[in-house]
N, C-alpha and C. Protein backbone atom coordinates (compact mmCIF):
# COMPACT_ATOMS: atom_id res chain seq x y z
N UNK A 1 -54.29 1.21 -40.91
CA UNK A 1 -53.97 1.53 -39.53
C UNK A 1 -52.75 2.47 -39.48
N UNK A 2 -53.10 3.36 -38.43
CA UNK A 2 -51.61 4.26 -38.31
C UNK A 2 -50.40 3.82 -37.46
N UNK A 3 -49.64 3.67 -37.83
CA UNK A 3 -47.99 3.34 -36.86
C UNK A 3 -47.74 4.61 -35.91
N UNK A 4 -47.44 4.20 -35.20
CA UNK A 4 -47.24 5.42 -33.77
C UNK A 4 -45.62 5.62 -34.30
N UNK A 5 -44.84 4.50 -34.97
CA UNK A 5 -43.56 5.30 -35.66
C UNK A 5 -43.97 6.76 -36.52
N UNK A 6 -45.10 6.88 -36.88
CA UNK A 6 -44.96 7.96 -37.21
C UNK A 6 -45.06 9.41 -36.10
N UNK A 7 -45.43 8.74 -34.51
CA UNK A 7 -45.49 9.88 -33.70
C UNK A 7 -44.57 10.34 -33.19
N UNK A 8 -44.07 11.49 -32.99
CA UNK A 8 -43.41 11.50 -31.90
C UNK A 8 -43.42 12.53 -30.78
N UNK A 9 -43.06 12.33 -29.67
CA UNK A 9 -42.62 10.73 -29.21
C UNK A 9 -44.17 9.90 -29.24
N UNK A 10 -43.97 8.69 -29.18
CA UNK A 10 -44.98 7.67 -29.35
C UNK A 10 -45.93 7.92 -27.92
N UNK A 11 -47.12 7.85 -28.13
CA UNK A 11 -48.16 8.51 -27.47
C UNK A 11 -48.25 7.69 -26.27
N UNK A 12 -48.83 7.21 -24.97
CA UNK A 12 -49.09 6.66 -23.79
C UNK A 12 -50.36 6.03 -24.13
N UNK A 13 -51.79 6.53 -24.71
CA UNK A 13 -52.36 4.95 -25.30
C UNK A 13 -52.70 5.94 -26.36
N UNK A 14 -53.09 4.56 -27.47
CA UNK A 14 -53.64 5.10 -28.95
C UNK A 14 -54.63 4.12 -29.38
N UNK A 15 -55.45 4.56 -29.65
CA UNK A 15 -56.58 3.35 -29.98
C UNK A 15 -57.05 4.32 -31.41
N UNK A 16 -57.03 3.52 -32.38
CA UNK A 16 -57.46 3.62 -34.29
C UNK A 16 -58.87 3.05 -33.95
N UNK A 17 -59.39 3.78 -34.81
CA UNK A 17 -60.82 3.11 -35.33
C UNK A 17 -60.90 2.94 -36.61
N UNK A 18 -62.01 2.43 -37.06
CA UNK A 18 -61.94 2.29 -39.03
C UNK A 18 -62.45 3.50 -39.08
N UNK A 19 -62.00 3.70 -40.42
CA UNK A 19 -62.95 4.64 -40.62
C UNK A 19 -61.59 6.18 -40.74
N UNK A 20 -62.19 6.97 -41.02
CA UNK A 20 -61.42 8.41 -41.10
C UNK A 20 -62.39 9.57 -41.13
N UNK A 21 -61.83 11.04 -41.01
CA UNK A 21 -62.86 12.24 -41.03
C UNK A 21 -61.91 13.15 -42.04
N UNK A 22 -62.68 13.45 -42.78
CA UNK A 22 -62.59 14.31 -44.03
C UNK A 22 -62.95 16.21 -43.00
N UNK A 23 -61.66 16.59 -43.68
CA UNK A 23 -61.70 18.55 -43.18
C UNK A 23 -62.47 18.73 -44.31
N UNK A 24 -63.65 19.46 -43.73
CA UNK A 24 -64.29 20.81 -44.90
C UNK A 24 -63.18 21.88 -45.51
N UNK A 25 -63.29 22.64 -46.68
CA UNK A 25 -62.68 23.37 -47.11
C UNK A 25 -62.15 24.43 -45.81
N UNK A 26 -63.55 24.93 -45.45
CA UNK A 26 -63.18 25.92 -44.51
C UNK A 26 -64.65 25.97 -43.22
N UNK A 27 -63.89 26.03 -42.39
CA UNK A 27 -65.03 25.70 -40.84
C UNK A 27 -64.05 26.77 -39.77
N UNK A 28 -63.88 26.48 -38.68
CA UNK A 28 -63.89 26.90 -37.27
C UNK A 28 -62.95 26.19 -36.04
N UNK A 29 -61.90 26.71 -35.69
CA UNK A 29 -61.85 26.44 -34.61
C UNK A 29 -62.37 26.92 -33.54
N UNK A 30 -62.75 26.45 -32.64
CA UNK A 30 -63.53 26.84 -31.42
C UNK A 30 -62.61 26.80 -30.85
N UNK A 31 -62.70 27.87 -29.35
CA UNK A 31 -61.41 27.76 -27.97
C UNK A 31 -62.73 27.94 -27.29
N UNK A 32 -62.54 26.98 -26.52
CA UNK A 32 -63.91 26.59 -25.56
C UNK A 32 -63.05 26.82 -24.18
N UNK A 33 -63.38 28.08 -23.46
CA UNK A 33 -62.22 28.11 -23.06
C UNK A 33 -62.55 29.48 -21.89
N UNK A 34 -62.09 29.71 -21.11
CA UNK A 34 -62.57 31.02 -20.07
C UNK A 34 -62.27 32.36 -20.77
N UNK A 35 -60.93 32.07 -20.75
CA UNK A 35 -60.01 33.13 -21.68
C UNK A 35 -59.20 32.07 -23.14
N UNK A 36 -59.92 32.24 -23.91
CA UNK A 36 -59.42 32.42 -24.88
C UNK A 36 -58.16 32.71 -25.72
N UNK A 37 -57.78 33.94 -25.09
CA UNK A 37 -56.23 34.56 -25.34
C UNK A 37 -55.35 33.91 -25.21
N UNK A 38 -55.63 32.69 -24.04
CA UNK A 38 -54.19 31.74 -23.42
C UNK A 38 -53.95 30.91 -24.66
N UNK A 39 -54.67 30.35 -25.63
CA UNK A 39 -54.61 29.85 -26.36
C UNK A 39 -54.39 30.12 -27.80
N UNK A 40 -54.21 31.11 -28.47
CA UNK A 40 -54.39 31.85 -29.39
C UNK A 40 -53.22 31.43 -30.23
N UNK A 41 -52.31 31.77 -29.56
CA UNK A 41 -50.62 31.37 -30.09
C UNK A 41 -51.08 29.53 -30.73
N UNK A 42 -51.36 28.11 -29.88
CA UNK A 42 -51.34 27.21 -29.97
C UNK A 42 -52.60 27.22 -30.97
N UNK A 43 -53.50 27.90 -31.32
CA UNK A 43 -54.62 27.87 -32.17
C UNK A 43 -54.33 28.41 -33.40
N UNK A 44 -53.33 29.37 -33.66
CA UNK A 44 -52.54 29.98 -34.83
C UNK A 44 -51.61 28.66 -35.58
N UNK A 45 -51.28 27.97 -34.76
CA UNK A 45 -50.33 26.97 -35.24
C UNK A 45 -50.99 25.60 -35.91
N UNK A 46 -52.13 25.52 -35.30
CA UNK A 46 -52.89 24.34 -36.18
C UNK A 46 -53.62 24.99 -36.85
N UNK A 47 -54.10 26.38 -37.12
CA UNK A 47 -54.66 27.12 -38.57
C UNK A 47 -54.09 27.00 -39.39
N UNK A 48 -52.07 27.54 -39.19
CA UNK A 48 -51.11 27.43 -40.06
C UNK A 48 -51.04 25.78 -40.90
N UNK A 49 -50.76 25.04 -39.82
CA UNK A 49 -50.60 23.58 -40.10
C UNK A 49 -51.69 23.53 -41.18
N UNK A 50 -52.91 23.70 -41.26
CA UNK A 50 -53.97 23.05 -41.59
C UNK A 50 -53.97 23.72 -43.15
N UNK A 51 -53.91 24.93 -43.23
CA UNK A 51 -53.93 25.69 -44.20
C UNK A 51 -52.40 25.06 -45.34
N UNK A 52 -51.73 24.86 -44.60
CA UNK A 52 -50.55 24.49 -45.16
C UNK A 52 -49.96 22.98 -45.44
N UNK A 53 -50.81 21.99 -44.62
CA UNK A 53 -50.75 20.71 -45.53
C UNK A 53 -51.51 19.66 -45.68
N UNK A 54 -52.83 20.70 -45.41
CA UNK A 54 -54.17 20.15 -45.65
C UNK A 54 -54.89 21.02 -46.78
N UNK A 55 -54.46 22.06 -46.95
CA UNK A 55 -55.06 22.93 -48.06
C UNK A 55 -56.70 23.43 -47.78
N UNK A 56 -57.02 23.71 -46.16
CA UNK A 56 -57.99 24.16 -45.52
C UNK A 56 -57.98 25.81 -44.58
N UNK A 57 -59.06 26.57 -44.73
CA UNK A 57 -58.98 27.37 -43.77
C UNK A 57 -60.19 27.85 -42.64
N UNK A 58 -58.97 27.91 -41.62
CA UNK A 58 -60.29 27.46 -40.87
C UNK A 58 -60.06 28.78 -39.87
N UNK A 59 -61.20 29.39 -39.08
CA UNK A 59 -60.84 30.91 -38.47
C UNK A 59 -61.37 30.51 -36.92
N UNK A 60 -60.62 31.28 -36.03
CA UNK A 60 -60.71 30.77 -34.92
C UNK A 60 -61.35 31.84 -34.34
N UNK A 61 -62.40 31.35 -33.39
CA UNK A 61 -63.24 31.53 -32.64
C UNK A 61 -63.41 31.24 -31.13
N UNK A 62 -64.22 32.17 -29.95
CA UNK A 62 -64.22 31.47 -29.03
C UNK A 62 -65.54 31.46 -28.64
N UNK A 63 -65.76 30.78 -27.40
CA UNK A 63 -67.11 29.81 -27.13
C UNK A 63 -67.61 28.59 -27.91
N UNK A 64 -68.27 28.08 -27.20
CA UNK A 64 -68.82 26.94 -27.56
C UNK A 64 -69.80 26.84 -29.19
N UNK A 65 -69.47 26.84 -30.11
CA UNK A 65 -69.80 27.14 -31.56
C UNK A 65 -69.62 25.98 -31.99
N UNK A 66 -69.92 25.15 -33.15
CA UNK A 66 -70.69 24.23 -33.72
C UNK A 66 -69.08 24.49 -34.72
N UNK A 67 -67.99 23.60 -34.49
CA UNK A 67 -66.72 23.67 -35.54
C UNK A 67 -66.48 22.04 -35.48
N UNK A 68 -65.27 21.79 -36.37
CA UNK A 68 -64.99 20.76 -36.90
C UNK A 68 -63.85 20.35 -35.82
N UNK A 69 -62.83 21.48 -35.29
CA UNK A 69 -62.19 21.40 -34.35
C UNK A 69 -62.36 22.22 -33.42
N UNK A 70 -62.21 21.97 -32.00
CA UNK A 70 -62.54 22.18 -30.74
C UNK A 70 -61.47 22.05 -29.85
N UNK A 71 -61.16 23.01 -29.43
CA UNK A 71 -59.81 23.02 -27.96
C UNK A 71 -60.49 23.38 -26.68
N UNK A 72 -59.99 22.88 -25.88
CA UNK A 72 -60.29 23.05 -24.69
C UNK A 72 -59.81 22.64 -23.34
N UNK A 73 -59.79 23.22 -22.20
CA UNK A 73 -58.79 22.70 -21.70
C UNK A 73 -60.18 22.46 -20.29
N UNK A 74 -59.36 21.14 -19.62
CA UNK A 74 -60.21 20.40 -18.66
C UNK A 74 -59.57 19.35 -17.32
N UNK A 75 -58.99 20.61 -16.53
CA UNK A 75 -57.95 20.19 -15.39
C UNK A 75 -58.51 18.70 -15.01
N UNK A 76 -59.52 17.82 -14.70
CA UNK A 76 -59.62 16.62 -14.59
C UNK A 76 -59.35 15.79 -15.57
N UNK A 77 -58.62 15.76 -16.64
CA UNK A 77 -58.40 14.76 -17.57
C UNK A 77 -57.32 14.12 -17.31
N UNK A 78 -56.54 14.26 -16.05
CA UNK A 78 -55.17 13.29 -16.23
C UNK A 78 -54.00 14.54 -15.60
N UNK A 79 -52.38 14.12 -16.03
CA UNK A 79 -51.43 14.41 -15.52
C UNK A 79 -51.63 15.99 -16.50
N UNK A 80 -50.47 16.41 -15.71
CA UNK A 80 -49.97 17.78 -16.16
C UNK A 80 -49.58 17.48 -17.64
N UNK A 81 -49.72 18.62 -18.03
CA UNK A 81 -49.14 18.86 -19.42
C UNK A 81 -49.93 17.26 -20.32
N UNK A 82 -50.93 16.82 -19.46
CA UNK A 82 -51.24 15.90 -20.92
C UNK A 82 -52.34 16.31 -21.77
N UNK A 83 -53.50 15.44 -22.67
CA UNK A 83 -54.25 15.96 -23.22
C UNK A 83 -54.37 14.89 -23.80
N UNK A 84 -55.76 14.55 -24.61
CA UNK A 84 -56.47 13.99 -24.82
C UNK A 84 -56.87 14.48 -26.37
N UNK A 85 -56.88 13.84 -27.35
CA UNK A 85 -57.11 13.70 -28.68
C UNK A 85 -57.67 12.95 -29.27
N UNK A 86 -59.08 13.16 -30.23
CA UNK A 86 -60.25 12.80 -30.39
C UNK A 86 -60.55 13.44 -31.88
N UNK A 87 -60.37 11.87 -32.97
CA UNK A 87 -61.05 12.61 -34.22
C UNK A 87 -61.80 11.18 -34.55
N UNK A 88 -62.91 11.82 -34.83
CA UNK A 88 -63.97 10.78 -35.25
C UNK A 88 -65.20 11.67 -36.17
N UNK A 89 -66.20 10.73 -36.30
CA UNK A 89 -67.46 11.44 -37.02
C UNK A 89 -67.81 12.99 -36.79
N UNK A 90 -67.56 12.98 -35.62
CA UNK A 90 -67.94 14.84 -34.95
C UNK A 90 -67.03 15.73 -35.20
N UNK A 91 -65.81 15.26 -35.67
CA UNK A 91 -64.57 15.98 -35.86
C UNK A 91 -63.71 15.69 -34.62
N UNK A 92 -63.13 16.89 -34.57
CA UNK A 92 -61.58 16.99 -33.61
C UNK A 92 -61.70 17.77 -32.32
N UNK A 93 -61.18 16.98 -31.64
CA UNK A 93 -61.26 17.43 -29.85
C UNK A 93 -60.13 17.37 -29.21
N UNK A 94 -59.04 18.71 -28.94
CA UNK A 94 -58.17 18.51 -28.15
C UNK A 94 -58.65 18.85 -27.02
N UNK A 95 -58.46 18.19 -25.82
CA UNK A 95 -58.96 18.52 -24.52
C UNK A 95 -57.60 18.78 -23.86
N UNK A 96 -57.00 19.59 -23.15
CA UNK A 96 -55.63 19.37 -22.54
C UNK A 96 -55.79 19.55 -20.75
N UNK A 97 -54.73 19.36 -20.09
CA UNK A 97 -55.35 19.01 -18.68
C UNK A 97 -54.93 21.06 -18.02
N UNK A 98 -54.28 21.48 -19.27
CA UNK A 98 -53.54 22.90 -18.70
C UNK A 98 -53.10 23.41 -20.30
N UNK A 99 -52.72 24.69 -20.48
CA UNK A 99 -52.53 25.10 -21.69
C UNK A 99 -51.06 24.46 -22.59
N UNK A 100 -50.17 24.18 -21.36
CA UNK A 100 -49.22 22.85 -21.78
C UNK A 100 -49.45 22.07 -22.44
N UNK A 101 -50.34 21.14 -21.95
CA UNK A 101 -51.14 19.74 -22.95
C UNK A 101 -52.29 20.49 -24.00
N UNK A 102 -52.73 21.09 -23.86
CA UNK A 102 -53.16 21.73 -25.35
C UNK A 102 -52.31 21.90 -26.43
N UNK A 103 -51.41 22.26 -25.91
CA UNK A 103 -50.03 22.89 -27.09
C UNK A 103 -49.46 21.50 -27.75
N UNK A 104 -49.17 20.70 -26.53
CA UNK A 104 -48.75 18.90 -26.66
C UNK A 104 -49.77 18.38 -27.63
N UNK A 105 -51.02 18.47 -27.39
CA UNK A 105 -52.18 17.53 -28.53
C UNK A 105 -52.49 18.57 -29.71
N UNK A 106 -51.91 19.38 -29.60
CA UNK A 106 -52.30 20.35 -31.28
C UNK A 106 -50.62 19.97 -32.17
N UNK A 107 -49.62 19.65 -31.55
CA UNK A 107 -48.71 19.35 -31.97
C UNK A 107 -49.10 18.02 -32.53
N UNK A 108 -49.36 17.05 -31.78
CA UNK A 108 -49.94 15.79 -32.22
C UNK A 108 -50.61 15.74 -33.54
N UNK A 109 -51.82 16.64 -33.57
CA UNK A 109 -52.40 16.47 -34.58
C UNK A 109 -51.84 17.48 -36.03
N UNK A 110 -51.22 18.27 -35.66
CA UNK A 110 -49.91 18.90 -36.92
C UNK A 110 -49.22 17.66 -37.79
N UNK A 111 -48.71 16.57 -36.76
CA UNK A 111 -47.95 15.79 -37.04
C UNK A 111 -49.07 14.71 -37.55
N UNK A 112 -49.81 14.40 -37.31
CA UNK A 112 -51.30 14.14 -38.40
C UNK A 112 -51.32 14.76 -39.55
N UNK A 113 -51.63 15.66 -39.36
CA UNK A 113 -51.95 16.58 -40.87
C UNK A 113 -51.03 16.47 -41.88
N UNK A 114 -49.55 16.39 -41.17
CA UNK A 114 -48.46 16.32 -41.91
C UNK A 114 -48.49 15.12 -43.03
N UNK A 115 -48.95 14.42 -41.90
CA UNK A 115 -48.51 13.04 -42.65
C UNK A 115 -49.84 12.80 -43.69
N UNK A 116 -51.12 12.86 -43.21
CA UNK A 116 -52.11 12.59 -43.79
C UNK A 116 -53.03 13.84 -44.28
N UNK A 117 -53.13 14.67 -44.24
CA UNK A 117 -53.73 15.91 -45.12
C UNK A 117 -55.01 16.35 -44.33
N UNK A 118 -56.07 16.48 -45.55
CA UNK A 118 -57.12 16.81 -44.93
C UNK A 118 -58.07 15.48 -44.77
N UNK A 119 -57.21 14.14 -44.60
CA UNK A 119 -58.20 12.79 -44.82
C UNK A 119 -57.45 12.39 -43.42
N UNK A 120 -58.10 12.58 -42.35
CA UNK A 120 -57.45 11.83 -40.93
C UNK A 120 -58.15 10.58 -40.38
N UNK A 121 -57.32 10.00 -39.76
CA UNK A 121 -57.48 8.66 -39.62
C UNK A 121 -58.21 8.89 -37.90
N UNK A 122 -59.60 8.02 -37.86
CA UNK A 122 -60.24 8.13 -37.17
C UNK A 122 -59.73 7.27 -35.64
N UNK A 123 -59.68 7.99 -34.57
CA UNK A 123 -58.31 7.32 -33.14
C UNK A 123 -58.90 8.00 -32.10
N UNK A 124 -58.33 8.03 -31.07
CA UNK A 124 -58.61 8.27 -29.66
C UNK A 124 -56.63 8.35 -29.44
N UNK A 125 -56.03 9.58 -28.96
CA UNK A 125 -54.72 9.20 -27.81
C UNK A 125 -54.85 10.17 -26.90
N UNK A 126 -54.65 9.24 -25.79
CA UNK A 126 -54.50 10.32 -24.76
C UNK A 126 -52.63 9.90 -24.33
N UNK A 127 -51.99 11.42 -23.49
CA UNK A 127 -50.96 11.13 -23.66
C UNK A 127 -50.44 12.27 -22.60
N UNK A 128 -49.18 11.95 -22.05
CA UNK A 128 -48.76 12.84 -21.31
C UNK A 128 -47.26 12.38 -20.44
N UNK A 129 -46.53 13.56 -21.04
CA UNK A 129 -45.15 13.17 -20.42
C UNK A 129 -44.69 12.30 -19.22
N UNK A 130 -43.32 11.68 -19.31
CA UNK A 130 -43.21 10.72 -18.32
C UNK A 130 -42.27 11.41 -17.60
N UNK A 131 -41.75 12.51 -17.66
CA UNK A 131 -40.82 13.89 -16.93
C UNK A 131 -41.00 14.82 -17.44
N UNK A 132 -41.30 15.53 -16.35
CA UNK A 132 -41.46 16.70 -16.15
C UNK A 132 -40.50 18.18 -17.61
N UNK A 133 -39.39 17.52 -17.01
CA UNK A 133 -38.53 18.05 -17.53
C UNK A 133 -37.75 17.38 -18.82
N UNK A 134 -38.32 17.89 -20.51
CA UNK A 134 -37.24 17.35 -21.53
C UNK A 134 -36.78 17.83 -22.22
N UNK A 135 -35.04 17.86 -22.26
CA UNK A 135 -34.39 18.42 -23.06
C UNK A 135 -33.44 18.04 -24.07
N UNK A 136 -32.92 19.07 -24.82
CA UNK A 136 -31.53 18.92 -25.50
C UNK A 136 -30.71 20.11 -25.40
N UNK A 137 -29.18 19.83 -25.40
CA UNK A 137 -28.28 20.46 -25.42
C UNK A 137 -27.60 20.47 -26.57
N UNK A 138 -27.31 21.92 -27.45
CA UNK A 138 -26.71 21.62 -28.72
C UNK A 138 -25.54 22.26 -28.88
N UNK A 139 -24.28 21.84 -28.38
CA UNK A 139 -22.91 22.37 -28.65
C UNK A 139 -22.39 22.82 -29.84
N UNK A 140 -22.27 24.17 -29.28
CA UNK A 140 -21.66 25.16 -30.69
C UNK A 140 -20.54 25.65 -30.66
N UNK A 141 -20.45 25.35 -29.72
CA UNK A 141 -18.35 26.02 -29.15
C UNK A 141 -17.43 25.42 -30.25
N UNK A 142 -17.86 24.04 -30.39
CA UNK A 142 -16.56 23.69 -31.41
C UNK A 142 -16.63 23.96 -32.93
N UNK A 143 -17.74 24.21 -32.99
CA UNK A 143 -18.57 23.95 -34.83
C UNK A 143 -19.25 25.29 -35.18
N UNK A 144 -19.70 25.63 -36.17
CA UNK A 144 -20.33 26.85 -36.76
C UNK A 144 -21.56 26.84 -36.15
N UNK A 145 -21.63 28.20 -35.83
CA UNK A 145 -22.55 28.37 -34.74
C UNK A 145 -23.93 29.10 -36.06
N UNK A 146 -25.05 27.95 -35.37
CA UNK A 146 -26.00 28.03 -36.56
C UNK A 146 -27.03 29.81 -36.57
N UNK A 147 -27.12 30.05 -37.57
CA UNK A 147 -27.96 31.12 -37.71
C UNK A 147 -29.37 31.13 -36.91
N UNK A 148 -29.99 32.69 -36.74
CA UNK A 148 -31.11 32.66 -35.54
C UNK A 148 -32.47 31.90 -36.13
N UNK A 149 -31.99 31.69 -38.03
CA UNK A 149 -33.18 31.39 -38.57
C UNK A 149 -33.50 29.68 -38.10
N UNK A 150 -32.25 29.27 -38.29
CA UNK A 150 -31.87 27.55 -38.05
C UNK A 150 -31.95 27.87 -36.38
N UNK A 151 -32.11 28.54 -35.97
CA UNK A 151 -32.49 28.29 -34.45
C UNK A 151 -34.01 27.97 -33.97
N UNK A 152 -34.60 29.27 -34.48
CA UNK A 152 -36.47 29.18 -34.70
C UNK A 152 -36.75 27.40 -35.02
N UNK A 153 -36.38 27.10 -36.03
CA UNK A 153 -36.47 26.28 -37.04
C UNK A 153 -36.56 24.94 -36.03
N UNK A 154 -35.53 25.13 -35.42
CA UNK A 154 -34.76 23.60 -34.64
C UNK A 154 -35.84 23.63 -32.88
N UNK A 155 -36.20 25.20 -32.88
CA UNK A 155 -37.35 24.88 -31.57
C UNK A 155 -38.69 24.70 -31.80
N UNK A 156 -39.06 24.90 -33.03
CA UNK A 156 -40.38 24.27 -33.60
C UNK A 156 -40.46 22.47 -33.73
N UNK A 157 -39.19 22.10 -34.18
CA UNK A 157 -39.46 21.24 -34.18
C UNK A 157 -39.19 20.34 -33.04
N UNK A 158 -38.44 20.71 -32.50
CA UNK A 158 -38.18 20.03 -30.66
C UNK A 158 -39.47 20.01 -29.61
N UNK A 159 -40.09 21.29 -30.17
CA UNK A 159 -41.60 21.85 -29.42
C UNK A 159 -42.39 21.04 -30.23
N UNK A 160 -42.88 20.33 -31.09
CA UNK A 160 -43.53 19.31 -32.00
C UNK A 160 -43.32 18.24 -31.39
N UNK A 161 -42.04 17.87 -31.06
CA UNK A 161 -41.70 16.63 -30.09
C UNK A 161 -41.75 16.46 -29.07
N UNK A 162 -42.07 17.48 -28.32
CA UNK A 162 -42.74 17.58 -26.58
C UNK A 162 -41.50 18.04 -25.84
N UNK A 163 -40.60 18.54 -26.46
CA UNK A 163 -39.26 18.73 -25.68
C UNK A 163 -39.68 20.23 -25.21
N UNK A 164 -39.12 20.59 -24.04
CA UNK A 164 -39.35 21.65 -23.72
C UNK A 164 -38.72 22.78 -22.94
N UNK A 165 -37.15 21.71 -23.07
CA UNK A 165 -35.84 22.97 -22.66
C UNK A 165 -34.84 22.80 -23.92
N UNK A 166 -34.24 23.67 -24.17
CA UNK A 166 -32.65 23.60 -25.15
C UNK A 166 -32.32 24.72 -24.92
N UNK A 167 -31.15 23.95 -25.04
CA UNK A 167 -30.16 24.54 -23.90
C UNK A 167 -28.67 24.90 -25.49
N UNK A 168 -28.14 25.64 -25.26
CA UNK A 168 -26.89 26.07 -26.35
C UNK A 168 -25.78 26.09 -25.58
N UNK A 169 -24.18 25.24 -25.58
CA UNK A 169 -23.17 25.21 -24.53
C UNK A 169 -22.14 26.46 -25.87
């Protein structure tokens, strides 16, 4: 079973099943999707992820095509910015309610991959912020003010965590 300590932040529901789904070497993401383009950036990032600690490559595509993973976004699924995450026998389904919660459940499943490779543990979470607004503030006035590389660095991973202001005093 998976520990939601390993999520973060810890998801709004998570339901495990037995069982797990094995990535093919190399398949497809699908962007099931009007425009396509809105998504491209958030579809580059779970290619990267996947390629990089799953040891898979997978080329992204749009329309409805026969892939292992599938994005899509589906304004009736719930609150803003949430999304819905789905890996089982058929593979992987981010559904998000706006291109926000797409970005939110492809982060999710990065942080999957991370942990578990190309062998994922078969679940259902759906999930979606409890404010609107989350941030951090990182004071540099008094201390060495970090390089632009350690900056990138520190909003990837804040953006992994659903945070979505930082702020520099």
């Amino acid at each position: 079973m998976i520990s939601t300590l390993h999520l973060l932040p810890k998801p709004q529901h998570l339901i495990q099943h037995d069982g797990s789904f094995v990535l093919q070497k190399q398949d497809f993401i699908a962007l099931n999707v009007e425009r396509p383009s809105e998504l491209f950036f958030t579809a580059k990032r779970v290619q990267q992820a996947l390629h990089e600690y799953a040891d898979v490559k997978f080329e992204i595509v749009g329309g409805d095509l026969p892939a292992q993973l599938r994005i899509m976004i589906d304004t009736s699924i719930g609150k803003s910015e949430g999304y819905r995450l789905t890996i089982g026998n058929g593979g992987i389904e981010i559904v998000g309610c706006d291109p926000a919660g797409v970005f939110y459940g492809v982060g999710t499943l990065i942080q999957l991959i991370q942990t578990h490779g190309a062998t994922l543990p078969s679940l259902e979470i759906e999930d979606y912020p409890d404010f609107p607004a989350r941030g951090v503030m990182l004071d540099i006035s008094r201390d060495k003010v970090p390089t632009m590389e350690t900056l990138y660095e520190l909003v990837d991973m804040l953006a992994s965590w659903k945070i979505n202001q930082f702020q520099l005093y």
